[in-house]
Protein backbone atom coordinates (compact mmCIF):
# COMPACT_ATOMS: atom_id res chain seq x y z
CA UNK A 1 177.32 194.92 194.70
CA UNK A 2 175.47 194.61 191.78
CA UNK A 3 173.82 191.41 189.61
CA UNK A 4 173.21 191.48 185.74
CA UNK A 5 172.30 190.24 182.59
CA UNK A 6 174.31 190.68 179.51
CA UNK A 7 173.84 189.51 176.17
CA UNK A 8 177.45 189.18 175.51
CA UNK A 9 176.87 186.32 172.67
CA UNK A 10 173.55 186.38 170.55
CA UNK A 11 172.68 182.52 171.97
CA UNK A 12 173.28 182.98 175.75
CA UNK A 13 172.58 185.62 178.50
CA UNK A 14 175.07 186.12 180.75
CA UNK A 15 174.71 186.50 184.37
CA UNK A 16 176.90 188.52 186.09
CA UNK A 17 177.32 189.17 190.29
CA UNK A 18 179.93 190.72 192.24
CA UNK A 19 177.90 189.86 195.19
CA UNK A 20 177.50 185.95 194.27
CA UNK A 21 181.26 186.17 193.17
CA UNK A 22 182.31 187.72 197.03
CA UNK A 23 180.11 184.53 198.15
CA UNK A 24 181.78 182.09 196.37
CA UNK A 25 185.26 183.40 197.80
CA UNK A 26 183.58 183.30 201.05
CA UNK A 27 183.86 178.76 201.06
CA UNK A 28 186.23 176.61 201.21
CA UNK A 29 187.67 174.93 198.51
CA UNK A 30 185.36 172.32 197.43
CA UNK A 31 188.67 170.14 196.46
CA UNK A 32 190.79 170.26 199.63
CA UNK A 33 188.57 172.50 202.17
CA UNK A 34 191.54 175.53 202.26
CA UNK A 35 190.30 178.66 202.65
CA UNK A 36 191.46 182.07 200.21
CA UNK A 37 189.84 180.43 197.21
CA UNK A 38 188.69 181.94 194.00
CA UNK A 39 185.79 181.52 191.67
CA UNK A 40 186.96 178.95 189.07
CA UNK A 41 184.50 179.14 186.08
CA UNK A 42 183.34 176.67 184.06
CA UNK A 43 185.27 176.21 180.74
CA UNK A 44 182.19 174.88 178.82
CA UNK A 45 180.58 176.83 175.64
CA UNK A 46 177.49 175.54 176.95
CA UNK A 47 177.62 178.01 180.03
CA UNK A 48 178.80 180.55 178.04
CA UNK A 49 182.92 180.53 178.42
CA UNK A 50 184.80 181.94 175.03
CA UNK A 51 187.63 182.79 173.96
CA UNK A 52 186.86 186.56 175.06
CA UNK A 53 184.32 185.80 178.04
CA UNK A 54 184.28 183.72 181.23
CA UNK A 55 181.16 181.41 181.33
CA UNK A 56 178.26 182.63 183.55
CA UNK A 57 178.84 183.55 186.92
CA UNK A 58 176.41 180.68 188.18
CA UNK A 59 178.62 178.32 186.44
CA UNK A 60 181.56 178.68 189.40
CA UNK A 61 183.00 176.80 192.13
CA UNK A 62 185.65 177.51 194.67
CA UNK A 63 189.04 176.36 194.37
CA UNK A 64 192.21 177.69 196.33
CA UNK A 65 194.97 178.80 193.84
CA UNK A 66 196.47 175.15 194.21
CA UNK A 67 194.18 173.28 193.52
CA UNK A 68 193.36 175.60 190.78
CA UNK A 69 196.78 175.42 189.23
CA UNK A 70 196.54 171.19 189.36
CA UNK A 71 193.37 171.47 188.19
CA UNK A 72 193.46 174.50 185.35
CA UNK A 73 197.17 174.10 184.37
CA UNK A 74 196.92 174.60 180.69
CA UNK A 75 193.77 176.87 180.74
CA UNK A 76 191.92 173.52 179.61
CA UNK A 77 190.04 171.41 182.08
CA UNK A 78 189.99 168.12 181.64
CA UNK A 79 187.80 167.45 183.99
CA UNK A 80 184.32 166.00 182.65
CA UNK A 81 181.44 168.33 182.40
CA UNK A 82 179.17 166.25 184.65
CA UNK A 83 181.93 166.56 187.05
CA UNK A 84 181.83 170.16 186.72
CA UNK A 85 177.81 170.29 187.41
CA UNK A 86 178.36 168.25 190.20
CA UNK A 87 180.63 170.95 191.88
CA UNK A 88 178.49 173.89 191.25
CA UNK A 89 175.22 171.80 192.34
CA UNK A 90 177.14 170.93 195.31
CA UNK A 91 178.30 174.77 195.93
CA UNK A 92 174.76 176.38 195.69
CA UNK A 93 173.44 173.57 198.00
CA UNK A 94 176.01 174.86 200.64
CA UNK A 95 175.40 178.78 199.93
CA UNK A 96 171.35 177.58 200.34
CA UNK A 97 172.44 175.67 204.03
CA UNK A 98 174.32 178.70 204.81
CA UNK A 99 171.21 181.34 203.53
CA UNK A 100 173.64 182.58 201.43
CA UNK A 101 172.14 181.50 197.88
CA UNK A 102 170.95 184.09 195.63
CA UNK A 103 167.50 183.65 194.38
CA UNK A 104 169.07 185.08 190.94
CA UNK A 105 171.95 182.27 190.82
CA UNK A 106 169.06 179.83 192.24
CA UNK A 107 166.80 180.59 189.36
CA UNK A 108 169.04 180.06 187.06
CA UNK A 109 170.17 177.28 187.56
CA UNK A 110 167.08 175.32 187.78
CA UNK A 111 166.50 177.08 184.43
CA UNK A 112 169.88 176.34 183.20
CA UNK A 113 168.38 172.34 184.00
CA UNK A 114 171.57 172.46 186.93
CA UNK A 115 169.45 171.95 190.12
């Protein structure tokens, strides 16, 4: 399981990990607590989703394909962005308690100005 970094759009790297990906699966949804959840990327420009690309792989949480579907009906989110951050801040602090962080995802987001 690999981890990369692809210059996909001119402004923004792209990071890229099967392996933080099978992590994130690996939680419970950070909604309801169910378990079989999926990464749910961020829909924000800022963290690199567009029209032809997900955001960055850092920029995920897990939801379970309900909560997903209430929450991501439309493909818009409504949800506010600094909800958003609060989610994936909230997910890497709970891959760090279980060791299961990686230093990649860690790194960047303390460089993305997330943790």
């Amino acid at each position: 399981m690999n981890s990369r970094v692809e210059k996909v759009d001119p402004d923004f790297e792209y990071f890229r990990s099967t392996m933080h990906l099978t992590l994130i699966r690996s939680l419970p949804c950070c909604i309801c607590g169910a378990g079989g959840v999926a990464p749910a990327h961020s829909r924000n420009p800022a963290h690199g989703h567009r029209k032809d690309a997900l955001a960055s792989d850092e920029f995920t949480i897990p939801l379970c394909g309900k909560v997903h579907l209430e929450y991501d009906p439309t493909g818009y989110r409504a949800a506010s962005e600094a909800w958003f951050i609060k989610k994936v801040k909230e997910t890497a602090e709970l891959l760090r308690a279980r060791h299961m962080l990686l230093a990649m995802v860690e790194l960047l987001l303390i460089e993305r100005g997330v943790l």
